[in-house]
PDB file of N, CA and C in Angstrom:
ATOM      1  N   UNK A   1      -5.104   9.010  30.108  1.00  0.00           N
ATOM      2  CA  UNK A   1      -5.871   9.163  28.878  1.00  0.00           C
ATOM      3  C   UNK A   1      -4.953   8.969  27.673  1.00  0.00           C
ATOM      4  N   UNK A   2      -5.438   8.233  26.399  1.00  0.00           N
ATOM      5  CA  UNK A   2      -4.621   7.994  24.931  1.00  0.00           C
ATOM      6  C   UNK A   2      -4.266   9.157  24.857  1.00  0.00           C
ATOM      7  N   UNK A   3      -2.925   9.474  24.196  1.00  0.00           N
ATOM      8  CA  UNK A   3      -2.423  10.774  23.655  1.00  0.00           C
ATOM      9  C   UNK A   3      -2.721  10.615  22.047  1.00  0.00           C
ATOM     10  N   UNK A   4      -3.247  11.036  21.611  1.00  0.00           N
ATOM     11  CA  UNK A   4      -4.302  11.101  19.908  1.00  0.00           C
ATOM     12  C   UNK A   4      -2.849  11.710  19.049  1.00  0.00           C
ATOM     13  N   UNK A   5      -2.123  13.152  19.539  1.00  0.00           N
ATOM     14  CA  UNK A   5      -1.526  13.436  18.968  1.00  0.00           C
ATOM     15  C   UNK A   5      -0.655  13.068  18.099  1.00  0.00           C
ATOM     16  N   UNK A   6      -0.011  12.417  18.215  1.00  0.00           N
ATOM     17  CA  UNK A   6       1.016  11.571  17.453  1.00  0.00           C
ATOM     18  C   UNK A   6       0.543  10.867  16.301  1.00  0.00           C
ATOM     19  N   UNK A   7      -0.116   9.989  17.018  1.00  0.00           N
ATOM     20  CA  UNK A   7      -1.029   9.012  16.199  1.00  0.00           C
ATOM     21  C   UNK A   7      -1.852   9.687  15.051  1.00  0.00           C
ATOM     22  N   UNK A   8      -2.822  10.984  15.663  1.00  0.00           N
ATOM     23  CA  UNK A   8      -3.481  11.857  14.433  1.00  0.00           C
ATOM     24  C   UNK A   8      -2.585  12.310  13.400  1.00  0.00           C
ATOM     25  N   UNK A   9      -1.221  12.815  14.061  1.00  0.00           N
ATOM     26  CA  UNK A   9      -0.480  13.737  12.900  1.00  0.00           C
ATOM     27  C   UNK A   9      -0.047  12.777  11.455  1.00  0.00           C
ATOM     28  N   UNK A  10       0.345  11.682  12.262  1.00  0.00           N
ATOM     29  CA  UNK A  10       0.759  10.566  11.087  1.00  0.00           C
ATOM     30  C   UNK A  10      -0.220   9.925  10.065  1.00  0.00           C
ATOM     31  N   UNK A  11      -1.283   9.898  10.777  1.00  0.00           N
ATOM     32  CA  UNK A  11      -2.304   9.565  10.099  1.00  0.00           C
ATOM     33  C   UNK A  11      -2.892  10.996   9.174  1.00  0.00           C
ATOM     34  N   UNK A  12      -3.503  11.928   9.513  1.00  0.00           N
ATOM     35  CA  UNK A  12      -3.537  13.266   8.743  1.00  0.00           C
ATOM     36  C   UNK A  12      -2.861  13.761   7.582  1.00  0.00           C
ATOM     37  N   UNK A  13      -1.381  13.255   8.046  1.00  0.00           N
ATOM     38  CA  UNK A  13      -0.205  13.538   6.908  1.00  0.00           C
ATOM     39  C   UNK A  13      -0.694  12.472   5.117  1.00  0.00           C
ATOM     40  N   UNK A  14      -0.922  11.365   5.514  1.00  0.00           N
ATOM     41  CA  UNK A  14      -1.249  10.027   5.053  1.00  0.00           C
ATOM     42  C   UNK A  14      -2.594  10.455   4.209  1.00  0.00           C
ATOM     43  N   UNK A  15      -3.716  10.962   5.121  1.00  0.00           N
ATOM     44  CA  UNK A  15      -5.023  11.407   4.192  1.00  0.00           C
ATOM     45  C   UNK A  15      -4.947  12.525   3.608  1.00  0.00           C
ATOM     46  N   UNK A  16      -4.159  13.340   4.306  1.00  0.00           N
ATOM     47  CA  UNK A  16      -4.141  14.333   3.239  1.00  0.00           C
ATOM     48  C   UNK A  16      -3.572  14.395   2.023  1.00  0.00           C
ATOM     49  N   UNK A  17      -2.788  13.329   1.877  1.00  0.00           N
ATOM     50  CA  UNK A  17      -1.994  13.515   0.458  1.00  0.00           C
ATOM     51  C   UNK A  17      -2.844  12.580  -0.104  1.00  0.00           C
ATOM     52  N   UNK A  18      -3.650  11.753   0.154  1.00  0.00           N
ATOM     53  CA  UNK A  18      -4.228  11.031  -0.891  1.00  0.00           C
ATOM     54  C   UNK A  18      -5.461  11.991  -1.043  1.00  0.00           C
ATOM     55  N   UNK A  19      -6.162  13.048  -0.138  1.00  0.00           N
ATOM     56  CA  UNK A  19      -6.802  13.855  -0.880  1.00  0.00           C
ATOM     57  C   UNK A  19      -6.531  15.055  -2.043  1.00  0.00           C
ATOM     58  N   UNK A  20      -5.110  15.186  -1.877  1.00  0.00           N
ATOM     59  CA  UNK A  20      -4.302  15.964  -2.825  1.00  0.00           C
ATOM     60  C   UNK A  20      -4.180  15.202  -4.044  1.00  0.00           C
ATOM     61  N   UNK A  21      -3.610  13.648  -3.937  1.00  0.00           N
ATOM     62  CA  UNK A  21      -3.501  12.993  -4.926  1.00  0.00           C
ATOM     63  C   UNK A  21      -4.582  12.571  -6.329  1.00  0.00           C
ATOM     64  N   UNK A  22      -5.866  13.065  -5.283  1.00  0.00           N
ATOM     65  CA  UNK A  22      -6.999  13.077  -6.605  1.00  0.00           C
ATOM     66  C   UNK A  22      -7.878  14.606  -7.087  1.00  0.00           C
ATOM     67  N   UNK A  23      -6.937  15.139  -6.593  1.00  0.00           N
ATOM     68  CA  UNK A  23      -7.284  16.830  -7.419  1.00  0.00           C
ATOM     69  C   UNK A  23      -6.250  17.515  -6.462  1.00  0.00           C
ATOM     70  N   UNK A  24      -6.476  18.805  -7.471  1.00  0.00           N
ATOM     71  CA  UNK A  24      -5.549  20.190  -7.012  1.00  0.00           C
ATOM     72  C   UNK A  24      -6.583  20.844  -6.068  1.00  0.00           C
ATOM     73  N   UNK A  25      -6.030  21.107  -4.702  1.00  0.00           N
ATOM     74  CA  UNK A  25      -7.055  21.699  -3.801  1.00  0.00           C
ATOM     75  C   UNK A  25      -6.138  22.732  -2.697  1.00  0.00           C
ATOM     76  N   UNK A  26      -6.850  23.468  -2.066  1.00  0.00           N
ATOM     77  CA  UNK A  26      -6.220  24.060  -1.322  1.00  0.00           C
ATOM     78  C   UNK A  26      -6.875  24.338   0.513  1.00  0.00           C
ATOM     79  N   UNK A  27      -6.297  24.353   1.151  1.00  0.00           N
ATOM     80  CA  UNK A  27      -6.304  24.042   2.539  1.00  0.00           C
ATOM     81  C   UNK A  27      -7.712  23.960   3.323  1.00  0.00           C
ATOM     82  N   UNK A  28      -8.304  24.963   2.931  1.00  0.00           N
ATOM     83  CA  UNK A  28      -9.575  25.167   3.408  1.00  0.00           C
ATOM     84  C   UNK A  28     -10.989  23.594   3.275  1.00  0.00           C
ATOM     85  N   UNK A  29     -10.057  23.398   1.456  1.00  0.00           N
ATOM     86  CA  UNK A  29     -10.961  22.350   1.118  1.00  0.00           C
ATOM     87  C   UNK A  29     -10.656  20.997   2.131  1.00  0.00           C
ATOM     88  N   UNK A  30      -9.551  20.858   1.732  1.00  0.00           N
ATOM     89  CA  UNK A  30      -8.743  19.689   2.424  1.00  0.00           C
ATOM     90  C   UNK A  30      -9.800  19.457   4.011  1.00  0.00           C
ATOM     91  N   UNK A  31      -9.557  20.433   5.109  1.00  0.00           N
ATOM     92  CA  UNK A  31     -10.083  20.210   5.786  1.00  0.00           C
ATOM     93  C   UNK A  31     -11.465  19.706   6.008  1.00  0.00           C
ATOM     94  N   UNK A  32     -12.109  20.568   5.078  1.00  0.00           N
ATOM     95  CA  UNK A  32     -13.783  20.513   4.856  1.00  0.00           C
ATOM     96  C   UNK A  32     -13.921  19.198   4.861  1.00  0.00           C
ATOM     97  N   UNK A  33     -12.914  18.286   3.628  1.00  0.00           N
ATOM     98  CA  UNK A  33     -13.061  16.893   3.150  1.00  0.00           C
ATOM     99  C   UNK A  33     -12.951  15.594   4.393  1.00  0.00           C
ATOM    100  N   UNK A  34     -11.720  16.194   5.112  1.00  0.00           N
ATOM    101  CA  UNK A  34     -11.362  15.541   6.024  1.00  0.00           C
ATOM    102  C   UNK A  34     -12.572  14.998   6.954  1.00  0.00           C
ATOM    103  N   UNK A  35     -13.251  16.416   7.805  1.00  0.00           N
ATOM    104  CA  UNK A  35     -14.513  16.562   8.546  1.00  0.00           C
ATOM    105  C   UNK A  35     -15.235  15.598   8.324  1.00  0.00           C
ATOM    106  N   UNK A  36     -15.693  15.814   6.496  1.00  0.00           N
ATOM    107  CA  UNK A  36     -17.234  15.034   6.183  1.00  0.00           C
ATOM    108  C   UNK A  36     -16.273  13.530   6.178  1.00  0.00           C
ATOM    109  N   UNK A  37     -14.875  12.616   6.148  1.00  0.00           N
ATOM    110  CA  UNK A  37     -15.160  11.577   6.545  1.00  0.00           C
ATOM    111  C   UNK A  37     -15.148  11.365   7.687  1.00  0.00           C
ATOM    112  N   UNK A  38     -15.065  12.382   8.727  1.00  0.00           N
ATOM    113  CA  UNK A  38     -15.288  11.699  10.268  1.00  0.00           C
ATOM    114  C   UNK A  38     -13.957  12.711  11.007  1.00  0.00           C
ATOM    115  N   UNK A  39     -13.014  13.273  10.695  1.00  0.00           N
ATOM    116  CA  UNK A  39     -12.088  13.973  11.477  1.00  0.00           C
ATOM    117  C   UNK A  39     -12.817  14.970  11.736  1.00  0.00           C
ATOM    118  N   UNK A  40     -14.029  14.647  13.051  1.00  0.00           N
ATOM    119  CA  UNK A  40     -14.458  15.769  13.198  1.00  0.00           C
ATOM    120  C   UNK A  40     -14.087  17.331  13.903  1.00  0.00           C
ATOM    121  N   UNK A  41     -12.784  16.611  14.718  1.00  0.00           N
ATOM    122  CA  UNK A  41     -12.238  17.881  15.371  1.00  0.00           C
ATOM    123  C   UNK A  41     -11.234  18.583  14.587  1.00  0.00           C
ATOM    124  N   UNK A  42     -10.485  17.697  13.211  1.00  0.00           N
ATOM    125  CA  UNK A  42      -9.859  19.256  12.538  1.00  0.00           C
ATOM    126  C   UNK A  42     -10.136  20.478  12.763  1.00  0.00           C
ATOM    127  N   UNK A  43      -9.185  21.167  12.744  1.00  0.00           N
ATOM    128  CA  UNK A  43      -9.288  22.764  12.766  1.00  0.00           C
ATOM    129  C   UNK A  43      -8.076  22.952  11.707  1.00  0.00           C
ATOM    130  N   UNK A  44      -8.467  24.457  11.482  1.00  0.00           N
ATOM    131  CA  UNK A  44      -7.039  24.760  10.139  1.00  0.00           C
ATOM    132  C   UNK A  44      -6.038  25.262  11.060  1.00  0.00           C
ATOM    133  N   UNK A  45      -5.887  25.483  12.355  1.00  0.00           N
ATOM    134  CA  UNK A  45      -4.795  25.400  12.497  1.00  0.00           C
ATOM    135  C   UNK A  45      -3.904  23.855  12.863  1.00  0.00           C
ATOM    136  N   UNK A  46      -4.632  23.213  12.598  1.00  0.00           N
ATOM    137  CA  UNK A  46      -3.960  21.737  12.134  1.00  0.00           C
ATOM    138  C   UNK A  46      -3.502  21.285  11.073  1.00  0.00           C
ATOM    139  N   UNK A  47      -4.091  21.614  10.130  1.00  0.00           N
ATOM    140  CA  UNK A  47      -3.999  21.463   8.454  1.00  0.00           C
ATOM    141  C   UNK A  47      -2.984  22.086   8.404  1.00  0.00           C
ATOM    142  N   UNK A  48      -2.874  23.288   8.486  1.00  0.00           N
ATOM    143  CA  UNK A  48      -1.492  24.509   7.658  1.00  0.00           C
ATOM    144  C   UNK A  48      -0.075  24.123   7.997  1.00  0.00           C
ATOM    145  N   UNK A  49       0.122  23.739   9.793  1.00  0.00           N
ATOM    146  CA  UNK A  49       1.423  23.041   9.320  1.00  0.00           C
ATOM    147  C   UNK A  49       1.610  21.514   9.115  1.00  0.00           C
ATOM    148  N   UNK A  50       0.676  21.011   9.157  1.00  0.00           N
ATOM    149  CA  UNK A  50       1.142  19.871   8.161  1.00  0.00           C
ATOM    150  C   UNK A  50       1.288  19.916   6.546  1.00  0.00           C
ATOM    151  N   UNK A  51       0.630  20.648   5.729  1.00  0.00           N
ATOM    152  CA  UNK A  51       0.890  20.995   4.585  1.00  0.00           C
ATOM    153  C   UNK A  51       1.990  21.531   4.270  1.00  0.00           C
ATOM    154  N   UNK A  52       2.694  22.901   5.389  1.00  0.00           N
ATOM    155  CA  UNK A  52       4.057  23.324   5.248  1.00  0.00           C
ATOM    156  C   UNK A  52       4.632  22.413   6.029  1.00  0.00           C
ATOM    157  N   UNK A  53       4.857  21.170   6.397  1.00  0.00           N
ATOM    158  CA  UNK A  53       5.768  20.244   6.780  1.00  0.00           C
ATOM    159  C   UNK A  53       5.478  19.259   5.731  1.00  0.00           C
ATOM    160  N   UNK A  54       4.673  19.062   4.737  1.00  0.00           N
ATOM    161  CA  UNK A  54       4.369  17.736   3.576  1.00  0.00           C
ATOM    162  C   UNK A  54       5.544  18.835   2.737  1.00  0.00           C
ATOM    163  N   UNK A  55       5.210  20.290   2.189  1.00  0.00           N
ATOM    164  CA  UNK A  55       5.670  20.937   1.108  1.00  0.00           C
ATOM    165  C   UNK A  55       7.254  20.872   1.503  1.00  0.00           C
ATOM    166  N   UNK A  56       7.673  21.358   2.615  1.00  0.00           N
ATOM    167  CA  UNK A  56       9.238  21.514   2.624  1.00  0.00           C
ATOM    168  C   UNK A  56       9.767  20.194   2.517  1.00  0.00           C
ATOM    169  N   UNK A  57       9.243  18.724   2.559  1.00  0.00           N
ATOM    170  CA  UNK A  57       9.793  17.430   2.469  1.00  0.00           C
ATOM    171  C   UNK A  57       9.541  16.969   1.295  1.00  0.00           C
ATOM    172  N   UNK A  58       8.578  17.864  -0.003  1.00  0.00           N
ATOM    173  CA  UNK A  58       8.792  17.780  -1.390  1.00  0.00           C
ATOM    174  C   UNK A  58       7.822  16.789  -1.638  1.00  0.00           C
ATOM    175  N   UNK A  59       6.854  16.825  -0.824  1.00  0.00           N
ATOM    176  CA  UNK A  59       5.617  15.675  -1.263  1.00  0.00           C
ATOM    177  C   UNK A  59       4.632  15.914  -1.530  1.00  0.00           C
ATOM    178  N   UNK A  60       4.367  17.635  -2.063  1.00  0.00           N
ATOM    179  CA  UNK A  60       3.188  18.473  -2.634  1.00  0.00           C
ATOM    180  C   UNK A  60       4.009  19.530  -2.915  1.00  0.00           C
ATOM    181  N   UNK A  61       3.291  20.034  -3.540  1.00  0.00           N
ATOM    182  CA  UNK A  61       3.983  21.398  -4.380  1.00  0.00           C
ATOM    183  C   UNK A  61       2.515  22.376  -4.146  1.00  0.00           C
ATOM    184  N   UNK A  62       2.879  23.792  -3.708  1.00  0.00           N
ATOM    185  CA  UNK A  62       1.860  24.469  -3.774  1.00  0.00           C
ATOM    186  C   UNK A  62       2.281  25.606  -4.925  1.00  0.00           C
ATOM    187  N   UNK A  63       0.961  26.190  -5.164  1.00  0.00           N
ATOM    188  CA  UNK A  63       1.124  27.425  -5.850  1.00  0.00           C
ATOM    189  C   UNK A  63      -0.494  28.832  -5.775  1.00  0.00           C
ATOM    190  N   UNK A  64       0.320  29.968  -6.014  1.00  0.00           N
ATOM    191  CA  UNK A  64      -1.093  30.379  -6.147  1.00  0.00           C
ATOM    192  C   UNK A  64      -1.890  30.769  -7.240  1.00  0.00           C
ATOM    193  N   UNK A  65      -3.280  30.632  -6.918  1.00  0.00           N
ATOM    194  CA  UNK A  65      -4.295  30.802  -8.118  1.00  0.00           C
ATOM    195  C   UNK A  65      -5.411  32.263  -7.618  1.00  0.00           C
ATOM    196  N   UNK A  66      -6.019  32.489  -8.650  1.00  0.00           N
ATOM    197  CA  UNK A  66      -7.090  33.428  -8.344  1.00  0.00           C
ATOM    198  C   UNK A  66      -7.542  32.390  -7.586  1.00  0.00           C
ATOM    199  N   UNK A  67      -8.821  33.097  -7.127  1.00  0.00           N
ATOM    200  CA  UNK A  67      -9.737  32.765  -6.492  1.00  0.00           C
ATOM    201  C   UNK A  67     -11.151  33.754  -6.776  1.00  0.00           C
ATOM    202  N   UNK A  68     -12.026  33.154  -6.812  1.00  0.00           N
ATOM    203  CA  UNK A  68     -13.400  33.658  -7.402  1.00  0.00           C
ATOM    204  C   UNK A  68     -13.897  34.374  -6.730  1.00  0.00           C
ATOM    205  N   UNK A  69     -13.973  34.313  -5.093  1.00  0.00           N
ATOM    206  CA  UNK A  69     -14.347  35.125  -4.003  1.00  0.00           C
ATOM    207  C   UNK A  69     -13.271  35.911  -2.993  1.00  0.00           C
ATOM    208  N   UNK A  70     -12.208  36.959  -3.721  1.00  0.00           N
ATOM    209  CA  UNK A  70     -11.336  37.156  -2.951  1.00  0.00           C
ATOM    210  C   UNK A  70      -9.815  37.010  -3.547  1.00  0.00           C
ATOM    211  N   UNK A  71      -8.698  37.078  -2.684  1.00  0.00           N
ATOM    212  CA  UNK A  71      -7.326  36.981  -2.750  1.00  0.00           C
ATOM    213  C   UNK A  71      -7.309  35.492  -3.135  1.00  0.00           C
ATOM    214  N   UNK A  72      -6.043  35.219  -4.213  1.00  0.00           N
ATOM    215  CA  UNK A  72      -5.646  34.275  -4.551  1.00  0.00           C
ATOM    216  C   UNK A  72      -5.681  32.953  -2.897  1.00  0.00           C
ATOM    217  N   UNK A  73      -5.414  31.950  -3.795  1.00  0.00           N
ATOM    218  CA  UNK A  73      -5.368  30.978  -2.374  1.00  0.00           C
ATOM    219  C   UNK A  73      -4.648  29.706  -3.048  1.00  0.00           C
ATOM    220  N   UNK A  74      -3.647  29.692  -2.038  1.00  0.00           N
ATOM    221  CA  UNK A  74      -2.472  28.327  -2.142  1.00  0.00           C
ATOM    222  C   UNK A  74      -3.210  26.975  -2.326  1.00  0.00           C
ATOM    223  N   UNK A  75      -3.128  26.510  -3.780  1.00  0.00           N
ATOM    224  CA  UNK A  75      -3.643  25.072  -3.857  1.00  0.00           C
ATOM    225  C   UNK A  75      -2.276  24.250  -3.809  1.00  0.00           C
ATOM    226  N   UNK A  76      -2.820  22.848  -4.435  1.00  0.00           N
ATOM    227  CA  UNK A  76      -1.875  21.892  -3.831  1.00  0.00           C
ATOM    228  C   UNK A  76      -1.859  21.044  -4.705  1.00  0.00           C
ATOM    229  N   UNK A  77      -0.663  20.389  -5.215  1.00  0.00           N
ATOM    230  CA  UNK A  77      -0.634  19.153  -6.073  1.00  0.00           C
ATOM    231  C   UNK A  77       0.549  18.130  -5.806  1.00  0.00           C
ATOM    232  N   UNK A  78       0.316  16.873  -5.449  1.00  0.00           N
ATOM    233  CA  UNK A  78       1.081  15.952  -4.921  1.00  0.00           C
ATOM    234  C   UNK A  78       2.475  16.100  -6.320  1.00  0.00           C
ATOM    235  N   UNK A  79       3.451  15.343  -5.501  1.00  0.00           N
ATOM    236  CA  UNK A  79       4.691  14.872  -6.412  1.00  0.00           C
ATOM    237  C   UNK A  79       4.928  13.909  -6.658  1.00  0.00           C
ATOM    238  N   UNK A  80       5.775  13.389  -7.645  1.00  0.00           N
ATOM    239  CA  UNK A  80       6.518  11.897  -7.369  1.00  0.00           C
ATOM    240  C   UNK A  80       6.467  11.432  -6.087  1.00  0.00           C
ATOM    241  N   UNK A  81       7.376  11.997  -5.214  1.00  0.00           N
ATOM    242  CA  UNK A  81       7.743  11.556  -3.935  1.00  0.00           C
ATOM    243  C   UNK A  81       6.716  11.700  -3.545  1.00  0.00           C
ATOM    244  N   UNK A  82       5.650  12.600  -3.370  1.00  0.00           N
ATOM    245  CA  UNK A  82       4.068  12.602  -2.108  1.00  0.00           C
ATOM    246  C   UNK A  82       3.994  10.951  -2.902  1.00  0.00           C
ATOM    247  N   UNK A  83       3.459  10.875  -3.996  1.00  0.00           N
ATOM    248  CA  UNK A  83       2.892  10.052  -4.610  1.00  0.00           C
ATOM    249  C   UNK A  83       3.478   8.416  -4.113  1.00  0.00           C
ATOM    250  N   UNK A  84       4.924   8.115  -3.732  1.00  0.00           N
ATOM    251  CA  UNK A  84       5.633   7.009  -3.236  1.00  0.00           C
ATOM    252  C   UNK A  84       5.110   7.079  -2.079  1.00  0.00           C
ATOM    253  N   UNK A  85       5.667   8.276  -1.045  1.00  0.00           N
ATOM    254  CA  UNK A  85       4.608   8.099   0.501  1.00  0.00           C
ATOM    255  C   UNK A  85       3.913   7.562   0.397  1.00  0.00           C
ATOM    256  N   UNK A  86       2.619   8.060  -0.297  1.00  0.00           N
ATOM    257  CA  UNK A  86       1.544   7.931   0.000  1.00  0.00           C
ATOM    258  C   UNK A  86       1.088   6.192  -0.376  1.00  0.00           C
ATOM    259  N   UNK A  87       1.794   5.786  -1.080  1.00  0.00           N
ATOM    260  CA  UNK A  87       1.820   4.322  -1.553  1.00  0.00           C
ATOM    261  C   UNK A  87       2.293   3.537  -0.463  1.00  0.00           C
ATOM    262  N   UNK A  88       3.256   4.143   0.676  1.00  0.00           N
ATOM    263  CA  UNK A  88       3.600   3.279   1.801  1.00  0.00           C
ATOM    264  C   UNK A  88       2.608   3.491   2.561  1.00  0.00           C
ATOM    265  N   UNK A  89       2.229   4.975   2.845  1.00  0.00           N
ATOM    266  CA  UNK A  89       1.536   4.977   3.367  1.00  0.00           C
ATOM    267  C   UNK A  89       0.320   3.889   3.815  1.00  0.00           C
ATOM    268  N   UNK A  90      -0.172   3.883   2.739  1.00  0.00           N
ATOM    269  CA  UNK A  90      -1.587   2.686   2.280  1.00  0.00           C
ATOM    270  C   UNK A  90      -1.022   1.578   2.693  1.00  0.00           C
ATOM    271  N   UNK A  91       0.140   1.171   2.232  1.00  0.00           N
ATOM    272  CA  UNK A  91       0.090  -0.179   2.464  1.00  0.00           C
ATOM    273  C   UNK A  91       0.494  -0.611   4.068  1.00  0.00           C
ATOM    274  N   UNK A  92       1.243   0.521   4.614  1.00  0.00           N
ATOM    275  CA  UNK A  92       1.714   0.207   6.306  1.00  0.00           C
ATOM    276  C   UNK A  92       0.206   0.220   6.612  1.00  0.00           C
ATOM    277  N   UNK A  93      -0.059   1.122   6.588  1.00  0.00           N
ATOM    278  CA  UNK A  93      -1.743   1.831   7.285  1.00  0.00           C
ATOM    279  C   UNK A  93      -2.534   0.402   7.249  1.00  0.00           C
ATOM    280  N   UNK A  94      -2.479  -0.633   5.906  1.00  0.00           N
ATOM    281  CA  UNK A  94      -3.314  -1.530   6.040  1.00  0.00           C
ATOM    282  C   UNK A  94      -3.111  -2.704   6.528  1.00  0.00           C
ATOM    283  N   UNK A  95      -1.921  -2.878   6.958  1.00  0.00           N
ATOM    284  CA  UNK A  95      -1.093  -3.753   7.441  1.00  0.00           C
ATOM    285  C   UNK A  95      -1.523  -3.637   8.762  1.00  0.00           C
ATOM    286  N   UNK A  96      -1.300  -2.626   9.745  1.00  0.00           N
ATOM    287  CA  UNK A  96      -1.152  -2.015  10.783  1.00  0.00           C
ATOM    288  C   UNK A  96      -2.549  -1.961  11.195  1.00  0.00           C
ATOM    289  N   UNK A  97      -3.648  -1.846  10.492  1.00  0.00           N
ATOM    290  CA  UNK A  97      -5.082  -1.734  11.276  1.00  0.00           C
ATOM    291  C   UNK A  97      -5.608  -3.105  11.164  1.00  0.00           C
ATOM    292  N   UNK A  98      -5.003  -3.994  10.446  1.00  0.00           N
ATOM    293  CA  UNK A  98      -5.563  -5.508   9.731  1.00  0.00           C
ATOM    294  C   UNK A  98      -5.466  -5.930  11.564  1.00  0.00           C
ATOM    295  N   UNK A  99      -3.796  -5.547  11.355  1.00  0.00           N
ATOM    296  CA  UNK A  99      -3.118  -6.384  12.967  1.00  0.00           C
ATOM    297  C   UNK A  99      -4.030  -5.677  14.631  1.00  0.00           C
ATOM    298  N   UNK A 100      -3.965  -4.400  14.547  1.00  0.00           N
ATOM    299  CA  UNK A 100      -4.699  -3.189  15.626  1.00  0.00           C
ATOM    300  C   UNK A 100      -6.161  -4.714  15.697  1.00  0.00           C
ATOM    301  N   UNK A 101      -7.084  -4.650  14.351  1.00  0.00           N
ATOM    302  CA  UNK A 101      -8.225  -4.939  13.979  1.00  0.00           C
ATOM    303  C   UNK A 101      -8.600  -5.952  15.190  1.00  0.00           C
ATOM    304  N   UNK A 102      -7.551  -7.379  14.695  1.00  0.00           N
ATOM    305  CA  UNK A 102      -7.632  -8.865  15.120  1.00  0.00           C
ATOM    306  C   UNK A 102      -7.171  -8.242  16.989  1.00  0.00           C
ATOM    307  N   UNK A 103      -6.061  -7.548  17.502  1.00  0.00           N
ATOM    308  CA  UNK A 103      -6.084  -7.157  18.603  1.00  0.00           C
ATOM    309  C   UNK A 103      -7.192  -6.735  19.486  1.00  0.00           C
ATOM    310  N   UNK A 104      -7.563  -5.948  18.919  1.00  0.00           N
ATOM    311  CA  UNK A 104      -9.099  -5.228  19.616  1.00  0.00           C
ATOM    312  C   UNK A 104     -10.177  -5.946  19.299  1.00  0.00           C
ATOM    313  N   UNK A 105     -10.213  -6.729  18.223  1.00  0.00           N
ATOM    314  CA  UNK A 105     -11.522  -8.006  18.803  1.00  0.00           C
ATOM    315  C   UNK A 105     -10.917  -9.088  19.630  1.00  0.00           C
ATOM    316  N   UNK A 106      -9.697  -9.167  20.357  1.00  0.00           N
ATOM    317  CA  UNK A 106     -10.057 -10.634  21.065  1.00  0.00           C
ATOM    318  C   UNK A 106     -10.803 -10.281  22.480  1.00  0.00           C
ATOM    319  N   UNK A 107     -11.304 -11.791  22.865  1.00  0.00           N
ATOM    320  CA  UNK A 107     -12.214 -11.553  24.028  1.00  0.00           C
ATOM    321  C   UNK A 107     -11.438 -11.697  25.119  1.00  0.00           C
ATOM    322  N   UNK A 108     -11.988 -11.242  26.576  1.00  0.00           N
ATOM    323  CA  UNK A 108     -11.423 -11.401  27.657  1.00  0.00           C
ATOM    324  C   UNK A 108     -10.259 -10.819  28.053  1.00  0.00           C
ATOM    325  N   UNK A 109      -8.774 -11.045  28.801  1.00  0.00           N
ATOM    326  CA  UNK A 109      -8.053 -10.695  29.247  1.00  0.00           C
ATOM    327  C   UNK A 109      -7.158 -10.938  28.275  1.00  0.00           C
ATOM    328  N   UNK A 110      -5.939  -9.950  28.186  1.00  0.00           N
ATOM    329  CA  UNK A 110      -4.749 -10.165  26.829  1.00  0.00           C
ATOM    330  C   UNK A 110      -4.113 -10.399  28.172  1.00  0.00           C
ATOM    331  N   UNK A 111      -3.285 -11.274  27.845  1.00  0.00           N
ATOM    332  CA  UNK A 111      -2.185 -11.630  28.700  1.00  0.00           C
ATOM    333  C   UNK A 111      -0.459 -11.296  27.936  1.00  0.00           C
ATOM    334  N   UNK A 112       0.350 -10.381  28.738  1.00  0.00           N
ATOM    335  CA  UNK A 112       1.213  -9.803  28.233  1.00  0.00           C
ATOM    336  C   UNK A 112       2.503 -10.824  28.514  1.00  0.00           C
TER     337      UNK A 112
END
């Protein structure tokens, strides 16, 4: 069976900062966002350490805020550096599914 893992984390790392990159949000949301485009099996214990593995490599900055219902809660705002990632990001990512794309439509037998 495909091992997803790998492949998800890199990819996850990649959407999540471009969902950071267009507002200040914090973990709970992130996920929610993720879901409604299709990561339907997120869970937050997936999210949290990738966010504390984006924050200690300086490519979001968190902080805390009130919160309206409850204890403050760690939002999130990309950096310079998230902001460069995330620019490779896009562009490997589109490179890389263009090529995946033309692979997985040819017909018949791939010959190696």
């Amino acid at each position: 069976m495909f091992d997803k893992s790998q492949l998800m984390r890199g990819t996850l790392e990649g959407c999540i900062l471009k969902i950071i990159s267009l507002e200040v949000t914090y973990g709970y949301e992130i996920m929610i966002k993720l879901k409604s485009y299709g990561f339907d099996e997120i869970q937050e214990g997936t999210i949290y350490p990738l966010l504390v593995r984006l924050e200690k490599k300086e490519l979001i900055y968190a902080e805390f805020r009130p919160s309206p219902l409850g204890p403050s809660r760690k939002y999130y705002s990309i950096t310079k550096d998230g902001l460069e990632m995330l620019n490779s990001f896009e562009a490997y990512w589109n490179n890389i599914s263009a090529a995946v794309g033309k692979i997985l439509s040819l017909e018949g037998k791939v010959d190696g």
